[in-house]
Protein backbone atom coordinates (compact mmCIF):
# COMPACT_ATOMS: atom_id res chain seq x y z
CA UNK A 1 143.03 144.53 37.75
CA UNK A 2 139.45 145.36 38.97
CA UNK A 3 138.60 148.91 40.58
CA UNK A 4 138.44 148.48 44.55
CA UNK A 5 136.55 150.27 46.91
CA UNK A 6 139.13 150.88 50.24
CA UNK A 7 136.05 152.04 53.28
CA UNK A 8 138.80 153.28 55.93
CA UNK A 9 137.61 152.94 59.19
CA UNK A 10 140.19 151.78 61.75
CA UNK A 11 137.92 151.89 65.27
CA UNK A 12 134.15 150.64 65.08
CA UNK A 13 133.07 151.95 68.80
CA UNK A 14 129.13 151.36 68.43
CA UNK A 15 126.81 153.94 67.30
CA UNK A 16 125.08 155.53 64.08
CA UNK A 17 128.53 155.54 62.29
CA UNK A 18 129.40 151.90 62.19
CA UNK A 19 125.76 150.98 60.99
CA UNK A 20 126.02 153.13 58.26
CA UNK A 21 129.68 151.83 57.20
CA UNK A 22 128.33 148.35 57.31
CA UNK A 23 124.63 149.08 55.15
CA UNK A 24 126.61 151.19 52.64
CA UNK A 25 129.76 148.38 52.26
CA UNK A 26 127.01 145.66 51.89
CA UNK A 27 125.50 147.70 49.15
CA UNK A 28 128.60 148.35 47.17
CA UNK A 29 129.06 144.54 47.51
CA UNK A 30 125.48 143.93 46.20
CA UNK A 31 126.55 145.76 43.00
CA UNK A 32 129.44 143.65 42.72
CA UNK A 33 131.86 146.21 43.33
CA UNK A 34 135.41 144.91 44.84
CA UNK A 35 134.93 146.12 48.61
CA UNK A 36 137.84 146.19 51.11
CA UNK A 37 137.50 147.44 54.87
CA UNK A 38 140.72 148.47 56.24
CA UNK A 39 139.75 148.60 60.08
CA UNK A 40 141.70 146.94 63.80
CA UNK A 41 138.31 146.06 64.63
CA UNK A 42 138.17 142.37 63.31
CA UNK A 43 135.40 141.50 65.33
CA UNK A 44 132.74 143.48 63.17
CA UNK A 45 133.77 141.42 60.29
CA UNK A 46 130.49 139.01 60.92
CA UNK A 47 127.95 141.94 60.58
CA UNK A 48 129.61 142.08 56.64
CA UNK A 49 128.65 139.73 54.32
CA UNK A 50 131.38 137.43 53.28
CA UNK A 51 132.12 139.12 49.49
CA UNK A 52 133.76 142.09 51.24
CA UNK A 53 137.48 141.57 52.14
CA UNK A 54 138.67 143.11 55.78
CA UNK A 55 142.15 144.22 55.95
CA UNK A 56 143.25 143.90 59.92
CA UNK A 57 145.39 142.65 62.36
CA UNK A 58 145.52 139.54 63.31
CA UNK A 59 146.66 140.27 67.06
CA UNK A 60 143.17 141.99 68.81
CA UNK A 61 145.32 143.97 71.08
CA UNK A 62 145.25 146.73 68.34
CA UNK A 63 141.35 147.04 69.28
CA UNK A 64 142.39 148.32 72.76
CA UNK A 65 144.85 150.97 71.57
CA UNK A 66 144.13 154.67 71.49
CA UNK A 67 142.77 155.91 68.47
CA UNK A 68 145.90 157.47 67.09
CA UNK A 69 147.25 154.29 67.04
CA UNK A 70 144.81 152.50 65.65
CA UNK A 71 144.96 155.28 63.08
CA UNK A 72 148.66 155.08 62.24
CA UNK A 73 147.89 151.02 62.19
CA UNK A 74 145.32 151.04 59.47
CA UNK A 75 147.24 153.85 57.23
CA UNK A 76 150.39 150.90 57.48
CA UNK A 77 147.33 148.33 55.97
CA UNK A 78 146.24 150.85 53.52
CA UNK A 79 149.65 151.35 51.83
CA UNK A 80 149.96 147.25 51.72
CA UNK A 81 146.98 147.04 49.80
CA UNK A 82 147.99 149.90 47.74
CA UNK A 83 151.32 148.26 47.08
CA UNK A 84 149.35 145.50 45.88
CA UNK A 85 146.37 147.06 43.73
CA UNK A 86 146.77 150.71 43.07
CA UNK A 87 143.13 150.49 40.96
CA UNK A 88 142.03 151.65 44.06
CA UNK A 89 139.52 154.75 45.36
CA UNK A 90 139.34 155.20 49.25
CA UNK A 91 136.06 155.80 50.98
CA UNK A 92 136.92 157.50 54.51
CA UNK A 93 134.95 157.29 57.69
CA UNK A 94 137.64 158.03 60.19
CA UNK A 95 140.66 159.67 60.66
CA UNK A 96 140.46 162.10 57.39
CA UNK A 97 143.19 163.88 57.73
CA UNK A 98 146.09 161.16 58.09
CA UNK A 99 143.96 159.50 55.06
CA UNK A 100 143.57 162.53 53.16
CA UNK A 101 147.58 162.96 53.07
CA UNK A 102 148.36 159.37 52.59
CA UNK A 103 146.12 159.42 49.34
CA UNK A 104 147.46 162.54 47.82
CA UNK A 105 151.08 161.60 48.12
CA UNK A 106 150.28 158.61 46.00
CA UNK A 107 147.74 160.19 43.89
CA UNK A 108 144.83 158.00 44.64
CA UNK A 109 141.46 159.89 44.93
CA UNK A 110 140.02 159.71 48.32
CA UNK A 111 135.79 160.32 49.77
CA UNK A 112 135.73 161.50 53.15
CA UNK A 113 132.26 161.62 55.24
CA UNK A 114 132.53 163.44 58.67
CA UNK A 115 130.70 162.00 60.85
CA UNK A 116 130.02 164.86 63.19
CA UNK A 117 129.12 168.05 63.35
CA UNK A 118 132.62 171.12 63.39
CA UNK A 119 131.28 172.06 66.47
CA UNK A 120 132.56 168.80 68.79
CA UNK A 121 136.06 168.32 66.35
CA UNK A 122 137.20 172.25 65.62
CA UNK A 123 137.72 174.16 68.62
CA UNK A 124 140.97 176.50 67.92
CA UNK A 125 141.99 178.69 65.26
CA UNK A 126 145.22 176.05 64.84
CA UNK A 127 142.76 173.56 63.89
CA UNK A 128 140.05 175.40 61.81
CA UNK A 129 143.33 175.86 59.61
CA UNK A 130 144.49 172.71 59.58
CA UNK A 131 141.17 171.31 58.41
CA UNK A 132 140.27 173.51 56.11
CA UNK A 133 143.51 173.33 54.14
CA UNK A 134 143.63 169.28 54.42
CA UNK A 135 140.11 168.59 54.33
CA UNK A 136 139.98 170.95 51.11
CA UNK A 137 142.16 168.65 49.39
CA UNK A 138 139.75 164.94 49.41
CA UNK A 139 137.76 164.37 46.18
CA UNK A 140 134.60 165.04 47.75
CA UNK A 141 133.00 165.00 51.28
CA UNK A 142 129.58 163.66 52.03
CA UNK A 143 127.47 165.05 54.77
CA UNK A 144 124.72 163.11 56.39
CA UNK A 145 122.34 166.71 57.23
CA UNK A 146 121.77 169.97 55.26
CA UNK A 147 122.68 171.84 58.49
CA UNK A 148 126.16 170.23 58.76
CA UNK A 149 126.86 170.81 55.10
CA UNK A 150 126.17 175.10 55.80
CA UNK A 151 128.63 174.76 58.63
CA UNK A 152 131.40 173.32 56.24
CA UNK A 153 130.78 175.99 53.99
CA UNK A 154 130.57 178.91 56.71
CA UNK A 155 133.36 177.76 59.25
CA UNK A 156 135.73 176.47 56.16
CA UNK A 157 134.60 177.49 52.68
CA UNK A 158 134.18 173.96 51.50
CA UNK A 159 131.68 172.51 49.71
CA UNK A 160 130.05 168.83 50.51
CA UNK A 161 127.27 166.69 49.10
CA UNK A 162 124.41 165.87 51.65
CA UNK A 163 123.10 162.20 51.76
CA UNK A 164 121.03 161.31 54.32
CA UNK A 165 121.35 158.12 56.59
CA UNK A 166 119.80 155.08 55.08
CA UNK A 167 116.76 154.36 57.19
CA UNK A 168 116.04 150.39 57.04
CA UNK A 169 112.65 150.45 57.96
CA UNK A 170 111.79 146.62 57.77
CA UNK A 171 114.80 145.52 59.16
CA UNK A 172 114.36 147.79 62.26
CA UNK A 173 110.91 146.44 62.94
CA UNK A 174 111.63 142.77 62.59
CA UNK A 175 114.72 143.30 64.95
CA UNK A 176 112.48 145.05 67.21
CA UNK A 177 110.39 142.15 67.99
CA UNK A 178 112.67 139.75 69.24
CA UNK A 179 111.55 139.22 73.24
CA UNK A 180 113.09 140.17 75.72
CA UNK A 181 113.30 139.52 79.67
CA UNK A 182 113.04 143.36 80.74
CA UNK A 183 110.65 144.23 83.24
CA UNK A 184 112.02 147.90 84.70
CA UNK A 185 109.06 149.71 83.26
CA UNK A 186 105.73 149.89 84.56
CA UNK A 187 101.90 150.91 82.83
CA UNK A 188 101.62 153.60 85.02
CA UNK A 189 104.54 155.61 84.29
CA UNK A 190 106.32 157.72 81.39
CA UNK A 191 108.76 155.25 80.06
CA UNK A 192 111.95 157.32 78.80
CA UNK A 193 114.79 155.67 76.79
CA UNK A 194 118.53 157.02 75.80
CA UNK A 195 120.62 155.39 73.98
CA UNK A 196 124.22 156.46 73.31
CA UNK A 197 127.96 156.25 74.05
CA UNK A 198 128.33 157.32 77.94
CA UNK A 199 130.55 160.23 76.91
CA UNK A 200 130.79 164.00 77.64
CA UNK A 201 129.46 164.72 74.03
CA UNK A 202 126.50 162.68 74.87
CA UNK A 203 125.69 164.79 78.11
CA UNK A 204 123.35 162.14 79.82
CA UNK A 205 123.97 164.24 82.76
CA UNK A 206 121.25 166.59 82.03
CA UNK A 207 118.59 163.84 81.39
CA UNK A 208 119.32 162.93 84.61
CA UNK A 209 119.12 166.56 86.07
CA UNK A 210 115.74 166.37 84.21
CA UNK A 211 114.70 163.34 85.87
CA UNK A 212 115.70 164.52 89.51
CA UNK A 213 113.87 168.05 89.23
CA UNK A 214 110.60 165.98 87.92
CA UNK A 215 110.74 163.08 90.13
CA UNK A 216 108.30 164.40 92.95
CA UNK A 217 106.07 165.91 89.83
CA UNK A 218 105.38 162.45 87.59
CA UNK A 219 106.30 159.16 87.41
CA UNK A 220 108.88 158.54 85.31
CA UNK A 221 111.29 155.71 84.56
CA UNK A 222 114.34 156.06 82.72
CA UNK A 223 116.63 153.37 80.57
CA UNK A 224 120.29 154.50 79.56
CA UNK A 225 121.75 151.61 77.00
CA UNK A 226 125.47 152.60 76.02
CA UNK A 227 128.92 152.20 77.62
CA UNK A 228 131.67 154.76 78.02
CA UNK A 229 134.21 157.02 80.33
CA UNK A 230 131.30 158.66 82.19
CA UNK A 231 129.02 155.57 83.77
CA UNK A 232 130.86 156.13 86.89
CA UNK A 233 129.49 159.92 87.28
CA UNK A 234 126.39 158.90 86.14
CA UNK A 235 126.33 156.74 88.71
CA UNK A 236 127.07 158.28 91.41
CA UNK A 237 124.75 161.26 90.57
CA UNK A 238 122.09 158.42 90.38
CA UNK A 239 122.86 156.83 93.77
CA UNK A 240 123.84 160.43 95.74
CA UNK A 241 119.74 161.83 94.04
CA UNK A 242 118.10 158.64 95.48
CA UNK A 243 117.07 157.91 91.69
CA UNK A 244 118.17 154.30 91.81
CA UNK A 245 114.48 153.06 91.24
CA UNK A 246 114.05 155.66 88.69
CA UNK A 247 116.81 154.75 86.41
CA UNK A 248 119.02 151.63 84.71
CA UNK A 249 122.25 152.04 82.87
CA UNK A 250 122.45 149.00 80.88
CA UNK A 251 125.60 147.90 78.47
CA UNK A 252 125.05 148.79 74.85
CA UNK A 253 123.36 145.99 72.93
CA UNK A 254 123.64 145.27 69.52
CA UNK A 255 119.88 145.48 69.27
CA UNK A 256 118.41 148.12 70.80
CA UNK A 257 115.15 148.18 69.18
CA UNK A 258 112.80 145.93 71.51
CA UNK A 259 113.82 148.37 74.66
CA UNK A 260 112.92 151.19 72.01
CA UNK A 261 109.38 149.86 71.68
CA UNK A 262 108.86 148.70 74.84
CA UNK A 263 109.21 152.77 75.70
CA UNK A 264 106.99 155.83 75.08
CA UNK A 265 109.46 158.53 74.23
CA UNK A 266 113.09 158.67 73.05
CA UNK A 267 115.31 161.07 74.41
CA UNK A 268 118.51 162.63 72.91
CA UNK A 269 120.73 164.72 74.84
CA UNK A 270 123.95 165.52 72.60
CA UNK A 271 125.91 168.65 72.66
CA UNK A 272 126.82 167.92 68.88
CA UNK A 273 126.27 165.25 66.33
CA UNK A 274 125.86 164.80 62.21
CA UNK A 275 122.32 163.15 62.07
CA UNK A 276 121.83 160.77 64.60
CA UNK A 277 120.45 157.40 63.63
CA UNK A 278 119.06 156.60 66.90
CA UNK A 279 116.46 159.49 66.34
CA UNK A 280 115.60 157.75 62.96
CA UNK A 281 115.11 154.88 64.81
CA UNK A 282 112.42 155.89 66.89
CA UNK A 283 110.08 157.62 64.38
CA UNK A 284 110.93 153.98 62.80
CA UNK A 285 109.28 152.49 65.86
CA UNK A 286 106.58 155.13 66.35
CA UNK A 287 108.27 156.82 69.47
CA UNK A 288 108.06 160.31 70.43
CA UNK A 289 111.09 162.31 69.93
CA UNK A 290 112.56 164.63 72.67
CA UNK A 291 116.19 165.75 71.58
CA UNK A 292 118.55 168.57 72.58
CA UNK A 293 118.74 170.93 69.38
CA UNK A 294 122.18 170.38 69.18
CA UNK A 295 124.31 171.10 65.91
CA UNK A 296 123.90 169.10 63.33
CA UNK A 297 120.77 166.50 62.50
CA UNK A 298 117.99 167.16 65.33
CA UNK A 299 116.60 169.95 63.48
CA UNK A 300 116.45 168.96 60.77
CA UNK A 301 114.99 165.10 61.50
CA UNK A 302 111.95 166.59 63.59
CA UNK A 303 111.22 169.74 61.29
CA UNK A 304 112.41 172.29 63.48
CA UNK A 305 109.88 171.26 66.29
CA UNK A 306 106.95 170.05 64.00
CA UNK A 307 108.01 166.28 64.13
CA UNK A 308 108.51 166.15 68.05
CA UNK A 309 110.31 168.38 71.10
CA UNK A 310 113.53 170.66 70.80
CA UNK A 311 115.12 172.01 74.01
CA UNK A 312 118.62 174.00 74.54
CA UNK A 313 121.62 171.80 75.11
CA UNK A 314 122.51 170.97 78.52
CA UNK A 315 119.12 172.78 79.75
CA UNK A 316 117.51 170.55 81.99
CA UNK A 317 115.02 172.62 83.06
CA UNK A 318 113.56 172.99 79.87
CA UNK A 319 114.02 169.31 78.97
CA UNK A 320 111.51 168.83 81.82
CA UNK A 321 109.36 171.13 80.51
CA UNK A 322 108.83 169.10 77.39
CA UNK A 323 108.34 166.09 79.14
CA UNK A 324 105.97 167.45 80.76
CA UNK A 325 104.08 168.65 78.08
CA UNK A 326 104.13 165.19 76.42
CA UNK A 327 102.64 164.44 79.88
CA UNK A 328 99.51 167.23 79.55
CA UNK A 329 99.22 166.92 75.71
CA UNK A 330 99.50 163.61 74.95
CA UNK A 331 96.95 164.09 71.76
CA UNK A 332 98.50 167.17 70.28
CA UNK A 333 102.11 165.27 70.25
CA UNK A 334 100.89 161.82 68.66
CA UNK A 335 100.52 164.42 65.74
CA UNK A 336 104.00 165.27 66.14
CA UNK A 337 104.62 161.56 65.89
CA UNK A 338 102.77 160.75 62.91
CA UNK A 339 104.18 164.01 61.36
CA UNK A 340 107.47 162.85 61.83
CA UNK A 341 106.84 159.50 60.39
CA UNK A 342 105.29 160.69 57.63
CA UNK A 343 108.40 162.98 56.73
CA UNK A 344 110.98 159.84 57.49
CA UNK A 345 110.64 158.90 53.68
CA UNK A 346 113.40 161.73 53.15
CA UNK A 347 115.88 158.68 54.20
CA UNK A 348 114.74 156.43 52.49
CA UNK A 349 116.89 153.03 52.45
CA UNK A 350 117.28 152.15 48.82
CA UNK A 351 117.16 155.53 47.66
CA UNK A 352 120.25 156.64 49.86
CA UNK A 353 122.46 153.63 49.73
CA UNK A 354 122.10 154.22 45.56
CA UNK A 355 123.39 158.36 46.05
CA UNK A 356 126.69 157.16 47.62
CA UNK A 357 126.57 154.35 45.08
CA UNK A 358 126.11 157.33 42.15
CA UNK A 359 128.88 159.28 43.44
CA UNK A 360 131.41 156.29 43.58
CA UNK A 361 130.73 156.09 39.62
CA UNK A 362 131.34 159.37 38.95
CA UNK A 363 135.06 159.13 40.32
């Protein structure tokens, strides 16, 4: 029986992660490698293409469930298809440690790739010990930034390859110019745009913080595309700051990128993350980068500062700062901007899709 590829990801929730599952699955496929996705979330199964096999539930009320469910769920799926095919090697995006121990009791070798950086998931010393044991035992872990691969190895001794997100370049530009009826900015204003799940790890609060301390100082307008637990308190800080003409929380979109370049700069606010996409993105679209410099990816995208703006997480004050000194040195940051686009080869599409490819063959 042929080799199969299991990708385990049982909740696809929107953001960097699930385009990265999906470009590196369609590879594998590509390459004629037998591709399974073990996941509740049958409705992603159209952004696949059809070679790849999805391993779900047919009833969508497992969508709605918590994650631990959902987790438990897909580990039931993945010992089915083992039962079936045990030629199998299991790429991880999501819950590692329930895959991790599922694999090793039946002796199949197992990829994990974190998606975000220790500093959001490990928190106690209960679960710095937990991880480090479990997480010890996968065949490898991939790392999408440099930075989050020296805090695997610091906070748990373990060592990780670092591949980059694939950056699709053409794809990302064609998308962007699909029209669109949106017509919340204005010429004579600072256009800002955030994208990102409305969740406390996202901290959109401060942006808006930002955006209230500069209001009487520039004009500024402010787009928020993304869905989560916080809208309400973004909301209400929005209607009890009189910013309502200022800013507009829209649903998350599947395609982002002609609200990207209808915008001047790109904001990212994040108390942690691996390497966000969205940041890619934006240098992709020739947008100025503003971004908390958060643990892990930031950093390491703009150059420590030399490809756009770093401020402090959850510093507001200083966020306005940098806005304003887009504001008062416009020409001085457009070489940010072309710095940073000029560095963006680094994730290259081709070139990273073939290092996860490379490391599949090796197993």
């Amino acid at each position: 029986m042929k080799k199969e590829i299991v990708f385990f990801m049982p909740s696809f929730e929107g953001g960097g992660v699930e385009k990265n599952i999906r470009m590196i699955a369609n590879y594998f496929a590509s390459k004629n490698v037998k591709i399974s996705l073990i996941t509740t979330s049958k409705k992603v199964k159209k952004k696949f293409v059809k070679k790849i096999r999805f391993i779900s539930p047919e009833n969508h009320i497992w969508d709605k469930q918590k994650r631990f469910i959902k987790f438990i769920i897909c580990i039931y799926f993945l010992f089915k298809n083992y039962r079936k095919n045990k030629k199998i090697n299991v790429f991880c995006f999501q819950g590692n440690i329930l895959c991790i121990l599922f694999c090793k009791i039946f002796g199949l070798r197992v990829v994990i790739r974190p998606n975000s950086s220790p500093s959001g998931w490990s928190t106690n010393y209960l679960k710095n010990l937990i991880f480090s044991k479990i997480l010890k035992l996968s065949d490898n872990i991939v790392v999408n930034s440099n930075d989050f691969k020296r805090e695997l190895k610091s906070k748990f001794n373990l060592n990780s390859k670092c591949i980059y997100n694939p950056l699709n370049i053409d794809e990302i530009r064609k998308l962007s110019k699909k029209k669109i009826e949106f017509n919340f900015y204005r010429k004579n204003t600072i256009n800002l745009i955030s994208i990102g799940r409305l969740v406390e790890q996202k901290d959109h609060i401060t942006i808006l913080k930002s955006l209230n301390y500069l209001k009487e100082k520039c004009n500024l307008r402010l787009l928020i595309l993304g869905e989560g637990d916080q809208k309400e308190n973004l909301l209400n800080y929005v209607n009890k700051n009189n910013l309502n003409n200022l800013v507009k929380i829209n649903k998350r979109t599947n395609n982002p990128y002609p609200y990207i370049r209808k915008s001047h700069i790109l904001l990212l606010s994040s108390k942690f993350e691996g390497l966000p996409n969205v940041l890619l993105e934006g240098i992709a679209l020739n947008k100025f980068i503003i971004s908390s410099n958060c643990p892990t990816g930031p950093r390491e995208i703009l150059d420590n500062g030399k490809g756009g703006l770093l401020f402090k997480i959850e510093n507001h004050k200083e966020l306005s700062e940098k806005i304003l000194f887009y504001k008062r040195n416009y020409k001085f940051c457009l070489k940010k901007k072309r710095y940073a686009k000029k560095r963006s080869i680094r994730f290259d599409y081709y070139k990273n899709l073939n290092e996860y490819f490379k490391l599949f063959k090796t197993l």
